[in-house]
PDB file of N, CA and C in Angstrom:
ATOM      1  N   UNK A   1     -17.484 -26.767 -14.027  1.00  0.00           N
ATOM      2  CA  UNK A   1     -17.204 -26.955 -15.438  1.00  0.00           C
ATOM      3  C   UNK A   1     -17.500 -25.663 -16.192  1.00  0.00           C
ATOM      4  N   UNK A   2     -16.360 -25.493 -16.889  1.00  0.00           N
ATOM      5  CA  UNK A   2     -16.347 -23.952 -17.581  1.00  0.00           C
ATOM      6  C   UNK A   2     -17.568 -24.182 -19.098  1.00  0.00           C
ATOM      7  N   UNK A   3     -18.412 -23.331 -19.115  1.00  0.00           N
ATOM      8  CA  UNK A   3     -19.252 -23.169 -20.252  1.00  0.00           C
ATOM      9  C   UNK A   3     -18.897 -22.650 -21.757  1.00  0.00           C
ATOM     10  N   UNK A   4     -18.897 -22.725 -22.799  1.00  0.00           N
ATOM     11  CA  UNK A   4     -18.837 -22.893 -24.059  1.00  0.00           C
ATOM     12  C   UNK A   4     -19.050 -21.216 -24.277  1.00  0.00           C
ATOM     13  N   UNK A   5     -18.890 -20.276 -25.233  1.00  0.00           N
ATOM     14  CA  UNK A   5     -19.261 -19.073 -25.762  1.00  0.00           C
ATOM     15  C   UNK A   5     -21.113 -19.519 -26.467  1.00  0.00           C
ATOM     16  N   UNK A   6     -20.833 -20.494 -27.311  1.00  0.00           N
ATOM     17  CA  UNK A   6     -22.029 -20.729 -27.629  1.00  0.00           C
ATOM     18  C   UNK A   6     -23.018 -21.500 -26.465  1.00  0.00           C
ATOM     19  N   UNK A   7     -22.859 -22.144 -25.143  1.00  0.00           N
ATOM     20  CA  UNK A   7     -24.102 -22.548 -24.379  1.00  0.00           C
ATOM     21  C   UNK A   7     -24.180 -21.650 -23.452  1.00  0.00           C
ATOM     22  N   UNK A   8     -24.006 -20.774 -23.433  1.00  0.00           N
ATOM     23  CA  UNK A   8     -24.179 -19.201 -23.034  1.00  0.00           C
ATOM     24  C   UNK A   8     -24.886 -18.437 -23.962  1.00  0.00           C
ATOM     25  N   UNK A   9     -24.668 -18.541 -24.508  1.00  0.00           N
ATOM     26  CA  UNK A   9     -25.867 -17.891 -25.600  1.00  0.00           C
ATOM     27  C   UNK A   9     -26.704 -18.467 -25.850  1.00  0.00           C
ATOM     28  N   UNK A  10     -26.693 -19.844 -26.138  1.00  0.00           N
ATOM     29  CA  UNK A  10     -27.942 -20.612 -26.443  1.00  0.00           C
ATOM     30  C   UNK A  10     -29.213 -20.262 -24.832  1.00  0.00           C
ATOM     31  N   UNK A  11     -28.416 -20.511 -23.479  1.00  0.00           N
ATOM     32  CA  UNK A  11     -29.223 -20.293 -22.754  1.00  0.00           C
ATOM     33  C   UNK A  11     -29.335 -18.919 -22.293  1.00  0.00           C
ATOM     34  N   UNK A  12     -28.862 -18.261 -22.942  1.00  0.00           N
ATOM     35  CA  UNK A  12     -29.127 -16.549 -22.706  1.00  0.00           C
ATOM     36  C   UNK A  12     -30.721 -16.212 -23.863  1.00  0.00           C
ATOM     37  N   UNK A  13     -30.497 -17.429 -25.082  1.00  0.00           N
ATOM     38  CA  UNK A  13     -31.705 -16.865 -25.769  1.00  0.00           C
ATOM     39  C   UNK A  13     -33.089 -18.053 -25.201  1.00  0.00           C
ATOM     40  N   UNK A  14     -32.858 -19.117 -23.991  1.00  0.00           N
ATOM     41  CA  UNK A  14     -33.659 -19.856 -24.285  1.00  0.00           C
ATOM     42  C   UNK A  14     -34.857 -18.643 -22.801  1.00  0.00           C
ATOM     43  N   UNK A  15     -33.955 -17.957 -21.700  1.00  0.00           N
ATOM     44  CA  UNK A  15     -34.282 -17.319 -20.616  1.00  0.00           C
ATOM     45  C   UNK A  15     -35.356 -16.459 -21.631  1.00  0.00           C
ATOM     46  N   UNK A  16     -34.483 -15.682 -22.280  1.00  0.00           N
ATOM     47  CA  UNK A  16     -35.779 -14.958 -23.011  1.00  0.00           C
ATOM     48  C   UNK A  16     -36.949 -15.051 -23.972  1.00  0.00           C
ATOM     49  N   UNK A  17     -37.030 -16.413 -24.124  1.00  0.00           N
ATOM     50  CA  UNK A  17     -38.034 -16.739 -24.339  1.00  0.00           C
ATOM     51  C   UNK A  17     -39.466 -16.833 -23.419  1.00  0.00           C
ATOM     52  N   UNK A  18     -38.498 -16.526 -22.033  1.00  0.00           N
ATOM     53  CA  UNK A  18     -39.872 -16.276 -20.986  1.00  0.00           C
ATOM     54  C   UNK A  18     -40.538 -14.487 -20.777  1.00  0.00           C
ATOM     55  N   UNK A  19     -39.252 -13.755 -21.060  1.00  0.00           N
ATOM     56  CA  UNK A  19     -39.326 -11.908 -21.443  1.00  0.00           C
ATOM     57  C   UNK A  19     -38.571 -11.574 -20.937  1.00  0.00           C
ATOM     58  N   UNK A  20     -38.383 -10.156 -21.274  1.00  0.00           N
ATOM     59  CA  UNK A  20     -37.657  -8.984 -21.427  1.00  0.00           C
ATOM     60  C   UNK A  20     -37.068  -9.362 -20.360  1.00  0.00           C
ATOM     61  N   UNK A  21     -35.154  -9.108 -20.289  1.00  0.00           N
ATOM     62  CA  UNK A  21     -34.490  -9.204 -18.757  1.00  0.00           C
ATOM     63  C   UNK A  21     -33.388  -8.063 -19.473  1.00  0.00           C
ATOM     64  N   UNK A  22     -32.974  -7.147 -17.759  1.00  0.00           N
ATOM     65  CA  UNK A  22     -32.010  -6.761 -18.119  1.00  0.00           C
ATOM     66  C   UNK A  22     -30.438  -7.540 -18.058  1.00  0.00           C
ATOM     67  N   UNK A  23     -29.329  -6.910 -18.339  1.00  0.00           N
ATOM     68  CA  UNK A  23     -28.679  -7.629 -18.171  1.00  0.00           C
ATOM     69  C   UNK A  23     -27.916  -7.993 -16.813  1.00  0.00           C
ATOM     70  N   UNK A  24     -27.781  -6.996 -15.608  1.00  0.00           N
ATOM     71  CA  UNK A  24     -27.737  -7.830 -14.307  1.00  0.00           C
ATOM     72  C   UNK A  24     -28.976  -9.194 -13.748  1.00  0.00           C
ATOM     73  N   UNK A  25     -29.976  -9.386 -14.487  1.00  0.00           N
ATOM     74  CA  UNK A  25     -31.329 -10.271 -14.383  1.00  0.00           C
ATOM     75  C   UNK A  25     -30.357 -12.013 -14.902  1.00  0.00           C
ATOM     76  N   UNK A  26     -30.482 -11.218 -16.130  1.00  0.00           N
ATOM     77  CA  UNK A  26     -29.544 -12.439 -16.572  1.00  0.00           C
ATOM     78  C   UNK A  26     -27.917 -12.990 -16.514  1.00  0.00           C
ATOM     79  N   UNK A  27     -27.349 -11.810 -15.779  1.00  0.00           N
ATOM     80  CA  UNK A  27     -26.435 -12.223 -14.979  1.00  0.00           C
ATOM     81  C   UNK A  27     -26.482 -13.304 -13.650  1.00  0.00           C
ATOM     82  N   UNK A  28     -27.538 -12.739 -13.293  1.00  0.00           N
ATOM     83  CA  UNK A  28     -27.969 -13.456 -12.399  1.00  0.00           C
ATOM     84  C   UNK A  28     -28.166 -14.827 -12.206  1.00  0.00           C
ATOM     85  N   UNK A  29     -29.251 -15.133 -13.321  1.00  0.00           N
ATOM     86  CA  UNK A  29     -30.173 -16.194 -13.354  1.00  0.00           C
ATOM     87  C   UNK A  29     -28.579 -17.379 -14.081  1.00  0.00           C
ATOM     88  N   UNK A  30     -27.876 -16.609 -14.908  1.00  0.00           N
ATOM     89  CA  UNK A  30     -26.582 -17.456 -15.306  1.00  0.00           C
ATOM     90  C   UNK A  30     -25.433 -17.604 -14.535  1.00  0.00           C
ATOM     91  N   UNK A  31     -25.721 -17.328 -12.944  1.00  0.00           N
ATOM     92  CA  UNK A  31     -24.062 -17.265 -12.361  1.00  0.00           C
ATOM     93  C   UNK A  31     -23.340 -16.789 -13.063  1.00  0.00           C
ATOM     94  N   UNK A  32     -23.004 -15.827 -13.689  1.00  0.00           N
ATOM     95  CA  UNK A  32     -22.141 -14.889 -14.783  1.00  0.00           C
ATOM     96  C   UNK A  32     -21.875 -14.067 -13.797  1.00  0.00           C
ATOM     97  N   UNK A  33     -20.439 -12.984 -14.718  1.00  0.00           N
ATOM     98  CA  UNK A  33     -20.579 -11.311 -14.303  1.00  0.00           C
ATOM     99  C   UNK A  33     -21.162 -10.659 -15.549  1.00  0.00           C
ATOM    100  N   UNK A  34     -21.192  -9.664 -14.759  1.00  0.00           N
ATOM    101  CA  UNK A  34     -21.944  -8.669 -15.726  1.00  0.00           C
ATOM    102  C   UNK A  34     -21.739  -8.792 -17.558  1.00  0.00           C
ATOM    103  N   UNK A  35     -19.997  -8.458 -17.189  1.00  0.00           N
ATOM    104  CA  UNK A  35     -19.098  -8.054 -18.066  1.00  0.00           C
ATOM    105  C   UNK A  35     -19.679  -9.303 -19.277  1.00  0.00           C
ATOM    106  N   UNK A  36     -19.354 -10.451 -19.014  1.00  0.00           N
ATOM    107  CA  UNK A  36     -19.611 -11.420 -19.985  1.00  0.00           C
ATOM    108  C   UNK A  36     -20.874 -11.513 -20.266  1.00  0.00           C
ATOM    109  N   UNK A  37     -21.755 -11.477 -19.841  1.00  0.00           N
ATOM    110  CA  UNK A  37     -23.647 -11.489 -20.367  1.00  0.00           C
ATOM    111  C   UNK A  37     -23.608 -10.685 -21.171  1.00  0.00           C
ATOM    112  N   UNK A  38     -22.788  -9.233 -20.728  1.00  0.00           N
ATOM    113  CA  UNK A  38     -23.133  -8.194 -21.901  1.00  0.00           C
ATOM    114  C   UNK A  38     -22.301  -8.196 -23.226  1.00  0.00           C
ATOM    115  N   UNK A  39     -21.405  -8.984 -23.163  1.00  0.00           N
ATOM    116  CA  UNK A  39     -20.475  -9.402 -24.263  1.00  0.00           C
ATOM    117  C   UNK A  39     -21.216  -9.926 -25.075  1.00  0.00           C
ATOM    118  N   UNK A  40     -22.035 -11.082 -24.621  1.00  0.00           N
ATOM    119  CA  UNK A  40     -22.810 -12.374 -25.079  1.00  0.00           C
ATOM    120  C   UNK A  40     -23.951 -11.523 -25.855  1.00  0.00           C
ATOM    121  N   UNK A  41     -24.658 -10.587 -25.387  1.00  0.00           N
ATOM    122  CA  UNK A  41     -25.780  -9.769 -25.735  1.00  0.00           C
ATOM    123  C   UNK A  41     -25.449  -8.977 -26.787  1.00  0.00           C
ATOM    124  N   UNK A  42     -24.393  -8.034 -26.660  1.00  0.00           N
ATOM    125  CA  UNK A  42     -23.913  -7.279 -28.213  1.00  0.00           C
ATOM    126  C   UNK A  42     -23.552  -8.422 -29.189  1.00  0.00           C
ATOM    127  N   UNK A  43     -23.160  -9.439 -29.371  1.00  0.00           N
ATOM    128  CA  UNK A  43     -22.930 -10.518 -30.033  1.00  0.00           C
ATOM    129  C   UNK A  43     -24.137 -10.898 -30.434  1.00  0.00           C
ATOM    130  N   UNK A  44     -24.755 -11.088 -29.900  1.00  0.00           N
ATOM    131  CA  UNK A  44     -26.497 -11.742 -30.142  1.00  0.00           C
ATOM    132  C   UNK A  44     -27.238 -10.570 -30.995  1.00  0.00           C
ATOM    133  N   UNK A  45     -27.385  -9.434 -30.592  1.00  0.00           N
ATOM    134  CA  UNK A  45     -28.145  -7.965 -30.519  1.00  0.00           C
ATOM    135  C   UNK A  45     -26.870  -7.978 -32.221  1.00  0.00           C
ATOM    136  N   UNK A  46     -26.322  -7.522 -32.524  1.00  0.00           N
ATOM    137  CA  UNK A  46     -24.992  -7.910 -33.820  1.00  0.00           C
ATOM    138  C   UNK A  46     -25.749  -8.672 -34.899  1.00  0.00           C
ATOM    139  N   UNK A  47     -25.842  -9.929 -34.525  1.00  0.00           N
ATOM    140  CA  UNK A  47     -26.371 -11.231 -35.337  1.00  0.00           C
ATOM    141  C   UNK A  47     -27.882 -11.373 -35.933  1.00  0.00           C
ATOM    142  N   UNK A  48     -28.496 -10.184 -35.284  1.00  0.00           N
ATOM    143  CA  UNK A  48     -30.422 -10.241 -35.094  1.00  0.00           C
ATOM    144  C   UNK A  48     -30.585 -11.047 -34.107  1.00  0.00           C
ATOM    145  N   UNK A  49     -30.372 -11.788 -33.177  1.00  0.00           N
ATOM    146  CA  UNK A  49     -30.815 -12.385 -32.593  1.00  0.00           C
ATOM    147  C   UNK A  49     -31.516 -12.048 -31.509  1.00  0.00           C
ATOM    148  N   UNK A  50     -31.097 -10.932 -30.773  1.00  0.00           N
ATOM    149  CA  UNK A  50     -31.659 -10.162 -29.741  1.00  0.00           C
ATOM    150  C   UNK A  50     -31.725  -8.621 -30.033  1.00  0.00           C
ATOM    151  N   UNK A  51     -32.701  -7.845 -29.326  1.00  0.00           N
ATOM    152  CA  UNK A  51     -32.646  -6.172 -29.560  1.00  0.00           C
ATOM    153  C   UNK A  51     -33.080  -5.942 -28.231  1.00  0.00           C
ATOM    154  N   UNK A  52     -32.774  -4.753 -27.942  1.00  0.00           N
ATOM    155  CA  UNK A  52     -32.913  -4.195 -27.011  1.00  0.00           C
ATOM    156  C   UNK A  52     -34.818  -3.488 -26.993  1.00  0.00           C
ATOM    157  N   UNK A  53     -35.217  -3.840 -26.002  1.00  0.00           N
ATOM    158  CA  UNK A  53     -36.325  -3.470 -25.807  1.00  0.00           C
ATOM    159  C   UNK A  53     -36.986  -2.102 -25.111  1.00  0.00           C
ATOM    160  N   UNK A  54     -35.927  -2.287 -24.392  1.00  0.00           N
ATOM    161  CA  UNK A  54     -36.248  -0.670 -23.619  1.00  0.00           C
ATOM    162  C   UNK A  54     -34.809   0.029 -23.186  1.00  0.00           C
ATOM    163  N   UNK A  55     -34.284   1.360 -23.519  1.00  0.00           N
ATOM    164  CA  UNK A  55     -33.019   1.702 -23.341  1.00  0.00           C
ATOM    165  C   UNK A  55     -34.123   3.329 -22.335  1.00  0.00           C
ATOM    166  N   UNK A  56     -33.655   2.953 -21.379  1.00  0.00           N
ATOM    167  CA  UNK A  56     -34.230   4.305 -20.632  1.00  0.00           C
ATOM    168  C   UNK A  56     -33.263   4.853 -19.283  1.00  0.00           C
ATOM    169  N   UNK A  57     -32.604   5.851 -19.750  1.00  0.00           N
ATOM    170  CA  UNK A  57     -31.401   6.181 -18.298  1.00  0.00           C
ATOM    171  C   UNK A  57     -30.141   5.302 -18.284  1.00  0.00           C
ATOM    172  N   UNK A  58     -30.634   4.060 -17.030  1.00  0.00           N
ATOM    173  CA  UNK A  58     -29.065   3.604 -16.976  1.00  0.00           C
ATOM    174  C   UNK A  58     -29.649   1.927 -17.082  1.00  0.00           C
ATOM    175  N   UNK A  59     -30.971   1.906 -17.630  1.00  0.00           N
ATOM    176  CA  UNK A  59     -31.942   0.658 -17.308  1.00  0.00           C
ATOM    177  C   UNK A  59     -31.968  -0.077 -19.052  1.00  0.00           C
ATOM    178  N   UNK A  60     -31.450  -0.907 -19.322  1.00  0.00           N
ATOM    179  CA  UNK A  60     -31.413  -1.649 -21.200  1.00  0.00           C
ATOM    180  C   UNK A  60     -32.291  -2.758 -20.629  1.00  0.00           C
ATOM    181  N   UNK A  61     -33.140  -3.474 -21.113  1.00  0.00           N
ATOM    182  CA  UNK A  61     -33.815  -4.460 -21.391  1.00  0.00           C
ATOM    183  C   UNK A  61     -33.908  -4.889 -22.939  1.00  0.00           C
ATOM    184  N   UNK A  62     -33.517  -6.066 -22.778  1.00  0.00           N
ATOM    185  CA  UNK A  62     -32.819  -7.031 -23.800  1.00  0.00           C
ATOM    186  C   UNK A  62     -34.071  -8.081 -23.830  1.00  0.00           C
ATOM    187  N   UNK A  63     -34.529  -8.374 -25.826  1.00  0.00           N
ATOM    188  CA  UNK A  63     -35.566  -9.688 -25.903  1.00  0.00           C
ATOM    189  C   UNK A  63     -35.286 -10.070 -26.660  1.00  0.00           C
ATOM    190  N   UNK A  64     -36.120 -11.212 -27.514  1.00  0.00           N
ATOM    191  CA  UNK A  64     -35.750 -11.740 -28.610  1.00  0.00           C
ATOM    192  C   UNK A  64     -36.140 -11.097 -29.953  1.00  0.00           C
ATOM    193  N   UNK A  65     -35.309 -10.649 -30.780  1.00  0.00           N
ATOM    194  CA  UNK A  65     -35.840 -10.468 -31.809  1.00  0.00           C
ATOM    195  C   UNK A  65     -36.924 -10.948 -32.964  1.00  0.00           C
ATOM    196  N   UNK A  66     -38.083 -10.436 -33.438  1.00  0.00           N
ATOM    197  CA  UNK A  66     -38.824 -10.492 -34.166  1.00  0.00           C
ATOM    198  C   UNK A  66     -38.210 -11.305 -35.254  1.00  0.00           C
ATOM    199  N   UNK A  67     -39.253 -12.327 -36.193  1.00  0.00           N
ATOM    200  CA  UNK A  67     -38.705 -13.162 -37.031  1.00  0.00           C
ATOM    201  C   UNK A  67     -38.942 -12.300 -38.273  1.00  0.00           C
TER     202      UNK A  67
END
């Protein structure tokens, strides 16, 4: 069963509520490809919802944004 734009995001922000993942992590943990997690993440990271936590080389770690 194909997933929603929004229950992909909802469970892209509920994962990080446990910490910081990059985005092959949470590719992962979502049976996703890459391509779409990181879609989902600039969309989120866009909205405030997520920021990037650590941008170092070729390594982004993605959390939840501060209220």
């Amino acid at each position: 069963m194909k997933r929603t734009y929004r229950e992909i995001d909802i469970k892209i922000l509920q994962i990080l509520r446990n910490g910081n993942m990059s985005v092959n992590e949470l590719s992962q943990k979502l049976k996703s490809n890459w391509s779409t997690i990181n879609s989902h993440l600039e969309h989120l990271e866009k909205i405030g919802l997520v920021k990037k936590t650590l941008f170092r080389n070729r390594l982004t770690l993605y959390g939840l944004a501060e209220d």
